[in-house]
PDB file of N, CA and C in Angstrom:
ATOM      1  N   UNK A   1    -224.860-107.434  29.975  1.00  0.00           N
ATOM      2  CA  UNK A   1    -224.711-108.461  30.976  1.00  0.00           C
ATOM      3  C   UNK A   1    -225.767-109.528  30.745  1.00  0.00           C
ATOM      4  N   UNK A   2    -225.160-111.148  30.476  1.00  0.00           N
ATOM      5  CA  UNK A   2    -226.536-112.105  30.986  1.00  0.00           C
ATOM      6  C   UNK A   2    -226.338-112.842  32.331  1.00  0.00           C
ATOM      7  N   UNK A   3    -227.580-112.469  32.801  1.00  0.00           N
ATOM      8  CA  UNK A   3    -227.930-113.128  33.752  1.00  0.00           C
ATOM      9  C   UNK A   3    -229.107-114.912  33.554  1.00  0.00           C
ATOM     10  N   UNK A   4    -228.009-116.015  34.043  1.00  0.00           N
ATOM     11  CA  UNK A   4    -229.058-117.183  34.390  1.00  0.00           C
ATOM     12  C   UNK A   4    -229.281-117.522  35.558  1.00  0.00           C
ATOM     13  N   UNK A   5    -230.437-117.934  35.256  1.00  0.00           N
ATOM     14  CA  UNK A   5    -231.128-118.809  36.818  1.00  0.00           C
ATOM     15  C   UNK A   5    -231.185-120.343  36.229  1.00  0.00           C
ATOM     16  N   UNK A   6    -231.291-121.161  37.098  1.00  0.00           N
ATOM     17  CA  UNK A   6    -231.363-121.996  37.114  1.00  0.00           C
ATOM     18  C   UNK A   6    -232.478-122.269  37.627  1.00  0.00           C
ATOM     19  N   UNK A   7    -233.416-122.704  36.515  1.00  0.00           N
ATOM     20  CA  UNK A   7    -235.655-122.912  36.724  1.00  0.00           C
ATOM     21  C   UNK A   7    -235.790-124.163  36.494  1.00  0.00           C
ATOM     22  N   UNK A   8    -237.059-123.991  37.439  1.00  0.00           N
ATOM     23  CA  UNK A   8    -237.603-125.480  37.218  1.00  0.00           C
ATOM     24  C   UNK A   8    -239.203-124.997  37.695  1.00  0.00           C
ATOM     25  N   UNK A   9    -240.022-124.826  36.662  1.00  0.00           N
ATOM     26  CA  UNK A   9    -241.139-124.667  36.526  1.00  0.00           C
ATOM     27  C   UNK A   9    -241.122-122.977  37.400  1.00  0.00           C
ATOM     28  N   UNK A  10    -240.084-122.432  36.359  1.00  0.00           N
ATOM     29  CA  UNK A  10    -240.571-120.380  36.271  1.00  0.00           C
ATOM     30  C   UNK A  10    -239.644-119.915  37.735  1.00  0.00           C
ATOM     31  N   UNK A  11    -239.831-121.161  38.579  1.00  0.00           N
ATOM     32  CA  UNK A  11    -238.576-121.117  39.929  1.00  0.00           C
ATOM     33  C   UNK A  11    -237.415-121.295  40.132  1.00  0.00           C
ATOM     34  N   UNK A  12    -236.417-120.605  40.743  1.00  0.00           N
ATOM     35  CA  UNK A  12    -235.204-120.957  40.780  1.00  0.00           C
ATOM     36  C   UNK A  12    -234.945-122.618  41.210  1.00  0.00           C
ATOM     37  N   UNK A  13    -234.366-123.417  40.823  1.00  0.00           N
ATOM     38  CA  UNK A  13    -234.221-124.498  41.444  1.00  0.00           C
ATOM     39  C   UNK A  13    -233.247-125.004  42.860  1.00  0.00           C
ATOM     40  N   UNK A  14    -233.878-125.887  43.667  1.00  0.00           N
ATOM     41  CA  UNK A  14    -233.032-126.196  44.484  1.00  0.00           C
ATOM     42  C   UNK A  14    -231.757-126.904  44.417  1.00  0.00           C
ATOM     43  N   UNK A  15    -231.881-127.779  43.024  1.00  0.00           N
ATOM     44  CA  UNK A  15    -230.806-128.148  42.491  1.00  0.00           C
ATOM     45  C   UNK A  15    -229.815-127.944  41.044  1.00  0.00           C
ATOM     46  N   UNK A  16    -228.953-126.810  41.059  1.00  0.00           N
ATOM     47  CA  UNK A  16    -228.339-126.809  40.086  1.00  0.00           C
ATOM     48  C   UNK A  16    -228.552-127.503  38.811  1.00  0.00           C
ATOM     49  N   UNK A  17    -227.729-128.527  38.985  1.00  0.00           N
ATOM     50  CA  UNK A  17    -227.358-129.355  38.099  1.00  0.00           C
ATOM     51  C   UNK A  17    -228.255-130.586  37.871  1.00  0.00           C
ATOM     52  N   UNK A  18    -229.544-130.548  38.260  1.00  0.00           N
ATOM     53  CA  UNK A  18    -230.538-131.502  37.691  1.00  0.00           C
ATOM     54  C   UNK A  18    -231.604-130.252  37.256  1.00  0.00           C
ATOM     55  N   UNK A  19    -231.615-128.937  37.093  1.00  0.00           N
ATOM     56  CA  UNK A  19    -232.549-128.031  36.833  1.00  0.00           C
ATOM     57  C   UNK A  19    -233.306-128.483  35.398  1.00  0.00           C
ATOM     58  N   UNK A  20    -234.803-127.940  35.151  1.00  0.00           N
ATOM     59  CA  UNK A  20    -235.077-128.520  33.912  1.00  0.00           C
ATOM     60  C   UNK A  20    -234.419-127.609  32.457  1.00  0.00           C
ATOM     61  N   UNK A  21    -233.786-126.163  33.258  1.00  0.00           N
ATOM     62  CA  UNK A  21    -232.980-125.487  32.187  1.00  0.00           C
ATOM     63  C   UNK A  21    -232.686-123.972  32.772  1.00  0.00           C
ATOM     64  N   UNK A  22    -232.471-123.211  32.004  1.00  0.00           N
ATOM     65  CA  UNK A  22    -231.839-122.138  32.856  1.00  0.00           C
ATOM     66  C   UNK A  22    -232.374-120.822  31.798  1.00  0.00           C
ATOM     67  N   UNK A  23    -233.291-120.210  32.500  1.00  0.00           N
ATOM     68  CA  UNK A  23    -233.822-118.770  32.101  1.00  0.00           C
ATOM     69  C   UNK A  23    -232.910-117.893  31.738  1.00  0.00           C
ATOM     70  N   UNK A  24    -232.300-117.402  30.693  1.00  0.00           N
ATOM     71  CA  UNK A  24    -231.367-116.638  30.155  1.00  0.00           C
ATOM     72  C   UNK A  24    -231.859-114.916  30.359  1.00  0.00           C
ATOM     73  N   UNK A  25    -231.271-113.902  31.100  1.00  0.00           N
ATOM     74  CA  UNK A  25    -231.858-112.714  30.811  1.00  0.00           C
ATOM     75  C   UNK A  25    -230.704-111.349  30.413  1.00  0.00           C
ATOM     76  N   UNK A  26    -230.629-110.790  28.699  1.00  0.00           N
ATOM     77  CA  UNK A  26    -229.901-109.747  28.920  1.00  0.00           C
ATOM     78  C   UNK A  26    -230.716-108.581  29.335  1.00  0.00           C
ATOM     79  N   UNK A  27    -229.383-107.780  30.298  1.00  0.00           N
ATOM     80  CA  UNK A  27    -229.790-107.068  30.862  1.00  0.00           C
ATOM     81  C   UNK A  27    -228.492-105.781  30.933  1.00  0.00           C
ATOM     82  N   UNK A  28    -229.218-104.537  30.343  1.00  0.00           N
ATOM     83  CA  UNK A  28    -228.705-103.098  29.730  1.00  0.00           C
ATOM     84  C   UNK A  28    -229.192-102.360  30.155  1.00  0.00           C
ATOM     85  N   UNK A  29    -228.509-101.831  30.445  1.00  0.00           N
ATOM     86  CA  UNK A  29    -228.550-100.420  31.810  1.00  0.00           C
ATOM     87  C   UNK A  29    -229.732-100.486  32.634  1.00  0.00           C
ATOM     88  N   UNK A  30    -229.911-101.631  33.509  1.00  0.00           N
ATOM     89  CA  UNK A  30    -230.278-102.235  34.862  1.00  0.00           C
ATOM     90  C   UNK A  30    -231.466-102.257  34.662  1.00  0.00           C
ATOM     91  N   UNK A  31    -231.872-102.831  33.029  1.00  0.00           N
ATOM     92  CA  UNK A  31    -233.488-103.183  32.399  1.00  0.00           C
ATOM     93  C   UNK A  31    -233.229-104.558  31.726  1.00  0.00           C
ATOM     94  N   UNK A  32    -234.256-105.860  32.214  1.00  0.00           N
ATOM     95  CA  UNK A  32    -234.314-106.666  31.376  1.00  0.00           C
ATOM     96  C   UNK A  32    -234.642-106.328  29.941  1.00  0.00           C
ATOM     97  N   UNK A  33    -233.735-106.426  29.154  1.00  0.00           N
ATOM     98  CA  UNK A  33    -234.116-106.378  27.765  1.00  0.00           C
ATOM     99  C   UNK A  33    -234.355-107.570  26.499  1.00  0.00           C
ATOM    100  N   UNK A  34    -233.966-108.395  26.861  1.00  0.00           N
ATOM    101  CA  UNK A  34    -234.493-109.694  26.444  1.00  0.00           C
ATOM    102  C   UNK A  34    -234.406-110.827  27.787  1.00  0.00           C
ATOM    103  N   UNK A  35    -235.583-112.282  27.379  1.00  0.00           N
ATOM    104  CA  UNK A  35    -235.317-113.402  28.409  1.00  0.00           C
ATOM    105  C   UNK A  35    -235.483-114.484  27.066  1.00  0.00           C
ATOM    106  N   UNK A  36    -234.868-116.020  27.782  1.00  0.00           N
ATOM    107  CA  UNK A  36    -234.624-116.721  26.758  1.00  0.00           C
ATOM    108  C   UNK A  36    -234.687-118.179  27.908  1.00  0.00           C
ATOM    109  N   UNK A  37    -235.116-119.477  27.261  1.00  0.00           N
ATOM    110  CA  UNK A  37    -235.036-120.505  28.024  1.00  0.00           C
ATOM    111  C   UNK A  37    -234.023-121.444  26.928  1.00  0.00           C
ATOM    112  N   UNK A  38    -233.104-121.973  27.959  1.00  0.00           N
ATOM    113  CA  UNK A  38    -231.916-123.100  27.154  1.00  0.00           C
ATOM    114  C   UNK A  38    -232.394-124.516  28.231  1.00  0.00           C
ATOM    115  N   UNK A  39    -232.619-124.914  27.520  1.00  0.00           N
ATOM    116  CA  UNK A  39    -232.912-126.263  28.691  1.00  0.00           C
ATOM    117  C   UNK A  39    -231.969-127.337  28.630  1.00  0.00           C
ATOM    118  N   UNK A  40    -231.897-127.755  29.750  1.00  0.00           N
ATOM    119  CA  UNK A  40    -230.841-128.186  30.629  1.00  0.00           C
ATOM    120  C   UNK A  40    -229.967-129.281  29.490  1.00  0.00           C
ATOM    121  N   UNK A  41    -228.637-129.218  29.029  1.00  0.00           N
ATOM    122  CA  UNK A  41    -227.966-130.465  27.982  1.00  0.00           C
ATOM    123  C   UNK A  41    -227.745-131.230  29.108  1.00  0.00           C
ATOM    124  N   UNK A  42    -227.846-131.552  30.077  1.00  0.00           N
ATOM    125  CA  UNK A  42    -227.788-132.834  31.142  1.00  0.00           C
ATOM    126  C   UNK A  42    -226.187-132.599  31.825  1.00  0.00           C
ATOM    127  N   UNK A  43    -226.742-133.276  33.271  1.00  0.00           N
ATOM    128  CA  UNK A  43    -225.622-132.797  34.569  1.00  0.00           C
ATOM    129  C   UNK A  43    -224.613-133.796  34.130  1.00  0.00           C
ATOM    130  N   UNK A  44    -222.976-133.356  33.594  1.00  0.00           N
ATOM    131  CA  UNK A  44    -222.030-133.871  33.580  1.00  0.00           C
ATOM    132  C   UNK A  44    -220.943-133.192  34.494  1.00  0.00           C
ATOM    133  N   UNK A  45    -220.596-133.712  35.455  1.00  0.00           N
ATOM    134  CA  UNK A  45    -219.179-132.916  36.177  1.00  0.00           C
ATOM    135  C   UNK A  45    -218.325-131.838  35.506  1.00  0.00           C
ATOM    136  N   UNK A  46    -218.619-130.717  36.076  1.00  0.00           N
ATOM    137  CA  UNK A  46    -217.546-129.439  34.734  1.00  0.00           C
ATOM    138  C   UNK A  46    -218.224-129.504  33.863  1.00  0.00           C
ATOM    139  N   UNK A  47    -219.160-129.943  33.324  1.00  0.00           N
ATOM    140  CA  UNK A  47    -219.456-128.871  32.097  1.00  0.00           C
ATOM    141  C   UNK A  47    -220.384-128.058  32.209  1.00  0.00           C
ATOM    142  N   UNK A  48    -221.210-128.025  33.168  1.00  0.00           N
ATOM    143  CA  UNK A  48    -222.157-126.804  33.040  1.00  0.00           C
ATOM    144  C   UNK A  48    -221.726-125.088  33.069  1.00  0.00           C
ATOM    145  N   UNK A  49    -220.793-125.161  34.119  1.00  0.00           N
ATOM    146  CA  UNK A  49    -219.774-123.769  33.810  1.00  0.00           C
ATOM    147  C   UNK A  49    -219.256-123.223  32.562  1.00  0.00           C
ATOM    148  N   UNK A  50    -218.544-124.828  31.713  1.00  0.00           N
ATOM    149  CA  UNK A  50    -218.518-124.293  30.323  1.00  0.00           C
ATOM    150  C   UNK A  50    -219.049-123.790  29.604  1.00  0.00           C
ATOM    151  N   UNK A  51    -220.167-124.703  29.729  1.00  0.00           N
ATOM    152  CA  UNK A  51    -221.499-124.648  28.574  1.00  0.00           C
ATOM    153  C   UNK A  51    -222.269-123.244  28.557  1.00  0.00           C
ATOM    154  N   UNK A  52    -222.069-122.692  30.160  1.00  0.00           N
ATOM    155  CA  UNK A  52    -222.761-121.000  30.467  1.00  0.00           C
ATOM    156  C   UNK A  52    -222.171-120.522  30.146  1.00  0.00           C
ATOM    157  N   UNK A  53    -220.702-120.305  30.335  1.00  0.00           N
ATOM    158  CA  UNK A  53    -219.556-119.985  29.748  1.00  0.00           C
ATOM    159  C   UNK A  53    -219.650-119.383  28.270  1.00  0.00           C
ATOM    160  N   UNK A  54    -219.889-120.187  27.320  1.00  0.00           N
ATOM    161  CA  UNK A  54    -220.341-120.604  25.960  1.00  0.00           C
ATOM    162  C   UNK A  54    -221.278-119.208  25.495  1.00  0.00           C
ATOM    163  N   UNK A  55    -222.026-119.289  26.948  1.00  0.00           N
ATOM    164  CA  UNK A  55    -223.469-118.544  26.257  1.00  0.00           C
ATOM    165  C   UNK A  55    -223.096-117.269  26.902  1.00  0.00           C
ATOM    166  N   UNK A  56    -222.130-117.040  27.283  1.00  0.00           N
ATOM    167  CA  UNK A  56    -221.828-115.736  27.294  1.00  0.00           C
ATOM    168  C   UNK A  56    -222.514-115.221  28.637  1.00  0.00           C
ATOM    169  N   UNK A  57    -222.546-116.094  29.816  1.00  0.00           N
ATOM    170  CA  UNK A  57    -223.157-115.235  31.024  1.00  0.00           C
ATOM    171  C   UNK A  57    -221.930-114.813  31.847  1.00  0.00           C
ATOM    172  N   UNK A  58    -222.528-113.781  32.441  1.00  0.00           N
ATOM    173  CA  UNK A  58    -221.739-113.466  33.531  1.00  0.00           C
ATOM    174  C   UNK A  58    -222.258-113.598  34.947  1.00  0.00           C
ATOM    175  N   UNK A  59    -223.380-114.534  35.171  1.00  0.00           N
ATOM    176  CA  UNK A  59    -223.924-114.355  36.695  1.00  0.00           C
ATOM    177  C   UNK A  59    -224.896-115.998  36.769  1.00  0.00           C
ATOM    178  N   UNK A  60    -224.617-116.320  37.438  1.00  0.00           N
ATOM    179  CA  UNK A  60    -225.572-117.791  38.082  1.00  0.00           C
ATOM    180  C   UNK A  60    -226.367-117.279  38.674  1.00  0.00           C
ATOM    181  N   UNK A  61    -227.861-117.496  38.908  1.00  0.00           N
ATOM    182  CA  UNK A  61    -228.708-117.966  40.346  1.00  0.00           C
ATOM    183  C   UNK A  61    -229.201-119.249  40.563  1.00  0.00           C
ATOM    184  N   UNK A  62    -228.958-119.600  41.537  1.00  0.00           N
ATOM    185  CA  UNK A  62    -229.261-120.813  41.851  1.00  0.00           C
ATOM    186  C   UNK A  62    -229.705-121.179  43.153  1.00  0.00           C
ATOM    187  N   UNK A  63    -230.385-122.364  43.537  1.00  0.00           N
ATOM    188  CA  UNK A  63    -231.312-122.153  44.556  1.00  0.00           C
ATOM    189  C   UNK A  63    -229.871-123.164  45.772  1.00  0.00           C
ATOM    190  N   UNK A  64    -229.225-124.275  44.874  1.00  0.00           N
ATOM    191  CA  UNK A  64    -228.025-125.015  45.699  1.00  0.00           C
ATOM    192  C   UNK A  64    -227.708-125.314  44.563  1.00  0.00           C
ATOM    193  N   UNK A  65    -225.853-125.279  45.001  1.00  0.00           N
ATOM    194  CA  UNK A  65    -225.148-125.308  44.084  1.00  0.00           C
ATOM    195  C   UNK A  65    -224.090-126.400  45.071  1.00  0.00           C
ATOM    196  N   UNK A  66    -223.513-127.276  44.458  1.00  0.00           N
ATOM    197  CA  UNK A  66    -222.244-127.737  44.797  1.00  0.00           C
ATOM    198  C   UNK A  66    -221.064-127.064  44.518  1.00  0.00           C
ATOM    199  N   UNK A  67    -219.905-126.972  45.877  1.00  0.00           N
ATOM    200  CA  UNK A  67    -218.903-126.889  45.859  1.00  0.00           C
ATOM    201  C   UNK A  67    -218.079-126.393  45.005  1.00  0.00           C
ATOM    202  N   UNK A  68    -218.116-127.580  44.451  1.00  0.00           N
ATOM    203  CA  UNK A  68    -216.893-127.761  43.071  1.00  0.00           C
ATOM    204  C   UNK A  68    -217.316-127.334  41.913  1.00  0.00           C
ATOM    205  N   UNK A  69    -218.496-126.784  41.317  1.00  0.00           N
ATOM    206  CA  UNK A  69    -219.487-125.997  40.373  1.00  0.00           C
ATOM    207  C   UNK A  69    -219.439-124.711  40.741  1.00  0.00           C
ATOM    208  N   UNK A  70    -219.751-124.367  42.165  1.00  0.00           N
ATOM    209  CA  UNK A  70    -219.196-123.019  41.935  1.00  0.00           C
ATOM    210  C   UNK A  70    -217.735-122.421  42.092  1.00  0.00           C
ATOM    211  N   UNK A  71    -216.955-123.261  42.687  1.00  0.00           N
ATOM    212  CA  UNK A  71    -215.263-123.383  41.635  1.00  0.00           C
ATOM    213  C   UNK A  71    -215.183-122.927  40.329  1.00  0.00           C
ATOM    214  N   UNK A  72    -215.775-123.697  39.971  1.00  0.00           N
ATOM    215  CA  UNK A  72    -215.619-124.303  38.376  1.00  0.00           C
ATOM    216  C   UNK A  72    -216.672-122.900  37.484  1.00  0.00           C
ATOM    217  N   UNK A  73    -217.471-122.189  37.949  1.00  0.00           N
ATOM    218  CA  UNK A  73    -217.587-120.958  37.614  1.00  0.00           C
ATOM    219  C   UNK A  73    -217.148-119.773  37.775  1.00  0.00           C
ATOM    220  N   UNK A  74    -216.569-119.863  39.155  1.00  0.00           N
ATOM    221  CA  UNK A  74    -215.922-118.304  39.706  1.00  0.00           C
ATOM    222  C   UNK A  74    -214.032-118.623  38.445  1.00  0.00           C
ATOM    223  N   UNK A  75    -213.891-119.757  38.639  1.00  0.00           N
ATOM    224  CA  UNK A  75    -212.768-119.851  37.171  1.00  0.00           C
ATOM    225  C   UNK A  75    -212.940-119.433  36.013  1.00  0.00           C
ATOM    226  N   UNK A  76    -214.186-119.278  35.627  1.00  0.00           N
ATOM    227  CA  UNK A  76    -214.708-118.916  34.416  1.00  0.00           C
ATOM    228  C   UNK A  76    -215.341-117.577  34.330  1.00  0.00           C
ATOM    229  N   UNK A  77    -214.841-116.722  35.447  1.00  0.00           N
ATOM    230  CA  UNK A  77    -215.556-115.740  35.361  1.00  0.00           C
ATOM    231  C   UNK A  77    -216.722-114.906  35.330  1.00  0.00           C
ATOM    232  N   UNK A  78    -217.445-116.105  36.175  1.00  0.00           N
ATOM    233  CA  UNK A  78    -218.986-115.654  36.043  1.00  0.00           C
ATOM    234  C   UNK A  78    -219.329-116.154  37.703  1.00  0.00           C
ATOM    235  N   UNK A  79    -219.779-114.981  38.224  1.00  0.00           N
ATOM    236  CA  UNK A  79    -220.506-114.926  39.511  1.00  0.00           C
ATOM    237  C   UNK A  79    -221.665-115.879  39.964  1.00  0.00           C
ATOM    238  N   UNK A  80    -221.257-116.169  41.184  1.00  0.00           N
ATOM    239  CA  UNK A  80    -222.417-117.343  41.321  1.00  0.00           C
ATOM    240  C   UNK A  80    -223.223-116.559  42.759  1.00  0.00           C
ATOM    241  N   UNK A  81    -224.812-116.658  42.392  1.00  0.00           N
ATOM    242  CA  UNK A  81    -225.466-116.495  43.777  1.00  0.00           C
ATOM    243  C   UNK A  81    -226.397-117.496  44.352  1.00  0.00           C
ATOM    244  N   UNK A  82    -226.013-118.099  45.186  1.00  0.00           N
ATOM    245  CA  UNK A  82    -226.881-119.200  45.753  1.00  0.00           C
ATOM    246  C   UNK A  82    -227.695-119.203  46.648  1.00  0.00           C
ATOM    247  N   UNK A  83    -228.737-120.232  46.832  1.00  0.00           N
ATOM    248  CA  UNK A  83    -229.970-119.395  48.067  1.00  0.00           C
ATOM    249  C   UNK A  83    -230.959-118.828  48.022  1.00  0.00           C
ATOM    250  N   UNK A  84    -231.032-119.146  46.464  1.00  0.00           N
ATOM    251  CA  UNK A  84    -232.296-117.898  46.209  1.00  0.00           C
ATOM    252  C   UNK A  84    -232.983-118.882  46.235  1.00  0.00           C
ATOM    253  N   UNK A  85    -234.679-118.317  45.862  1.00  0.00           N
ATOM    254  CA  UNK A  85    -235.722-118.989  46.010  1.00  0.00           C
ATOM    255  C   UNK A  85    -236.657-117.753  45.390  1.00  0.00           C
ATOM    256  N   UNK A  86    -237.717-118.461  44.984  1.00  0.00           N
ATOM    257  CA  UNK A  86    -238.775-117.614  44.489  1.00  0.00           C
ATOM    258  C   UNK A  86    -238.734-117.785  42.833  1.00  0.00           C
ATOM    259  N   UNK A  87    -239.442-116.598  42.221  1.00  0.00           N
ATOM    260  CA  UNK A  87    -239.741-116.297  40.537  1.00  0.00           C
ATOM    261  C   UNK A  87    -238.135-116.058  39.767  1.00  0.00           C
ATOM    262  N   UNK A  88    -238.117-116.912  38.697  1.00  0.00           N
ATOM    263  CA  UNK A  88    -236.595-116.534  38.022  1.00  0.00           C
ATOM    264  C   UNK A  88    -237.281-115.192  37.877  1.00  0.00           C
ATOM    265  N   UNK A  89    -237.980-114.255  37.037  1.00  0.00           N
ATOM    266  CA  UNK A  89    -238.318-112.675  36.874  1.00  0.00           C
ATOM    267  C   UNK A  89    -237.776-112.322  38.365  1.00  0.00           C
ATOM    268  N   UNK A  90    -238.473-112.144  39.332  1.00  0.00           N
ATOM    269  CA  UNK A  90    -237.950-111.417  40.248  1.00  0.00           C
ATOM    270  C   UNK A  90    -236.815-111.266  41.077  1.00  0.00           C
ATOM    271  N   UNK A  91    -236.180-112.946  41.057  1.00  0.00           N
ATOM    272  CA  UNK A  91    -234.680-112.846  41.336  1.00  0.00           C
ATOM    273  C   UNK A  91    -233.790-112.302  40.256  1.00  0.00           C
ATOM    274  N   UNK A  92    -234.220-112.093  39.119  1.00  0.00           N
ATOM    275  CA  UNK A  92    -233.069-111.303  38.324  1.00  0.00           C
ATOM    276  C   UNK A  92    -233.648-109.458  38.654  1.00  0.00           C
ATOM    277  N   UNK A  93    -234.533-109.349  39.005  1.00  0.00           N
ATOM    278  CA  UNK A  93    -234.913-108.004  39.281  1.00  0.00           C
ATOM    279  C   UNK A  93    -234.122-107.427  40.374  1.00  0.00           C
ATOM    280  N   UNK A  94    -234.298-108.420  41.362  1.00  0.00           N
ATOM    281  CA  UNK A  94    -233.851-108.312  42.705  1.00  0.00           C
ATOM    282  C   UNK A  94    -231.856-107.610  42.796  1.00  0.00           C
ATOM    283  N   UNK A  95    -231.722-109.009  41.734  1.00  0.00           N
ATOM    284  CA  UNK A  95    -230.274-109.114  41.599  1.00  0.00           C
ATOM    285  C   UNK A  95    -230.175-107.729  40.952  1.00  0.00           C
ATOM    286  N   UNK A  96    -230.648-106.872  39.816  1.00  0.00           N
ATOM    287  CA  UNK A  96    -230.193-105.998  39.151  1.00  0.00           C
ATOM    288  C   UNK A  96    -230.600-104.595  40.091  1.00  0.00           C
ATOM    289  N   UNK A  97    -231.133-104.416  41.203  1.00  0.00           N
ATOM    290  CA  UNK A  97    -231.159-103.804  42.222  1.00  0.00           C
ATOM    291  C   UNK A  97    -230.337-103.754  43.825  1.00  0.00           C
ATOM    292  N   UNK A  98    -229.419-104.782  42.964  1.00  0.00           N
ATOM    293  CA  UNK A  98    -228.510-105.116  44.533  1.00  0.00           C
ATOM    294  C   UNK A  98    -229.331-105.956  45.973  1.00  0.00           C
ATOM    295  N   UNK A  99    -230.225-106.485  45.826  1.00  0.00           N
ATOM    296  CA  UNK A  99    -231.062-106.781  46.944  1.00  0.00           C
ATOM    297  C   UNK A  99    -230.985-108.052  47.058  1.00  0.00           C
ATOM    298  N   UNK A 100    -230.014-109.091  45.916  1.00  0.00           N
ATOM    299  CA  UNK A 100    -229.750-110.730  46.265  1.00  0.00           C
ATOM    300  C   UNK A 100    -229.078-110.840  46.147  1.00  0.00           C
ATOM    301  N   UNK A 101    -228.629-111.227  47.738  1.00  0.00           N
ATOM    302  CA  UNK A 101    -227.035-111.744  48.078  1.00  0.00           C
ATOM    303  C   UNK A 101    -226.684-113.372  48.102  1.00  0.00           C
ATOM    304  N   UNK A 102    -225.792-113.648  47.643  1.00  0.00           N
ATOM    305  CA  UNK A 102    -225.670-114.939  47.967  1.00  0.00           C
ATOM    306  C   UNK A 102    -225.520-115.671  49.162  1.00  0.00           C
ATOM    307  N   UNK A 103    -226.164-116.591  49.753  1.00  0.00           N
ATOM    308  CA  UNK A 103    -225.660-117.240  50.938  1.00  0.00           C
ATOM    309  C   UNK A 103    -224.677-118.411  51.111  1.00  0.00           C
ATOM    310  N   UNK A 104    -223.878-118.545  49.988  1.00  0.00           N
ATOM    311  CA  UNK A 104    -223.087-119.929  49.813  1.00  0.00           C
ATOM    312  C   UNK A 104    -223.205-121.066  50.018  1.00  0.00           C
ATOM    313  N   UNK A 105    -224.756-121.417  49.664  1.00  0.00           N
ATOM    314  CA  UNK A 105    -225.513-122.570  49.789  1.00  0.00           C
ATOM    315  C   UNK A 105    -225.098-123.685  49.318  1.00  0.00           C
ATOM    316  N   UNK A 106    -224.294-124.848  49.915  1.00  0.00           N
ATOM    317  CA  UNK A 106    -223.611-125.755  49.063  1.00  0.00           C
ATOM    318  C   UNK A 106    -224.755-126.849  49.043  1.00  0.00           C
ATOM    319  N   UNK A 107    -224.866-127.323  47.650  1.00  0.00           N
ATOM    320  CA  UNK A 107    -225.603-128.601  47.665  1.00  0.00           C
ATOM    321  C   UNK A 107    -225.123-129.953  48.105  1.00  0.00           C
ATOM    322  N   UNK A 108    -225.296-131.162  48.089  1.00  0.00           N
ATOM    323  CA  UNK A 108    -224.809-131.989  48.611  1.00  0.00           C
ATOM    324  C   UNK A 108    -224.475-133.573  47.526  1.00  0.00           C
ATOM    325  N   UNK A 109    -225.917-133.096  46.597  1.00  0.00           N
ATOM    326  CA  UNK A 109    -225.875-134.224  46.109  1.00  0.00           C
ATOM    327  C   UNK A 109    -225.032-134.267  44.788  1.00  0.00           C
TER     328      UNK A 109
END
C-alpha cells in the first residue's frame, strides 16, 4: 500500500492543491517501510488524482481538499482523508492504526 500526504514543511497541508509536495509512504504489513518526497508538478484541475494515480497510491491525506478532487480520486480508486493536521510521520501512523478518520473537509479555494 502507498500512502500520500499532502506536506508543506513535514505538515499535512491545509491546502491540497497548492501543497509544496506530497510525502510518499510504502507501507507492508502495517510498517512504514520506505518514505519518499515528490514535490508538487503544480495545481492543474484533474490532474493531481492522475498524477497520484501514476504513482501508484492508494490513500490521500490532506489537511482541505476540494470537492471535485476528491471526486476525481475516489474515481481513481484511491481513498481520500481530509482534516488532518499535524506530522505527515504520524498521520500515516495514525492512519495505519485505524485512528484517522476523515472529516470531509471541503476546501474552498
Amino acid at each position: 500500500m502507498k500512502i500520500a500526504v499532502a506536506t508543506e514543511n513535514k505538515q499535512a497541508s491545509a491546502h491540497f492543491g497548492h501543497c509544496e509536495g506530497f510525502t510518499v509512504y510504502e507501507v507492508n504489513e502495517g510498517k512504514v517501510v520506505n518514505k519518499s518526497f515528490t514535490p508538487n508538478p503544480g495545481h492543474r484541475p484533474g490532474f493531481l488524482p492522475v498524477f497520484l494515480k501514476e504513482l501508484e497510491i492508494n490513500v490521500i491525506i490532506a489537511g482541505g481538499m476540494g470537492a471535485s478532487a476528491q471526486q476525481l480520486f475516489n474515481e481513481n480508486g484511491i481513498e481520500v482523508v481530509v482534516g488532518a493536521e499535524g506530522v505527515s510521520d504520524d498521520l500515516v501512523e495514525k492512519y495505519i492504526k485505524g485512528e484517522l478518520k476523515s472529516t470531509d473537509s471541503f476546501c474552498q479555494h
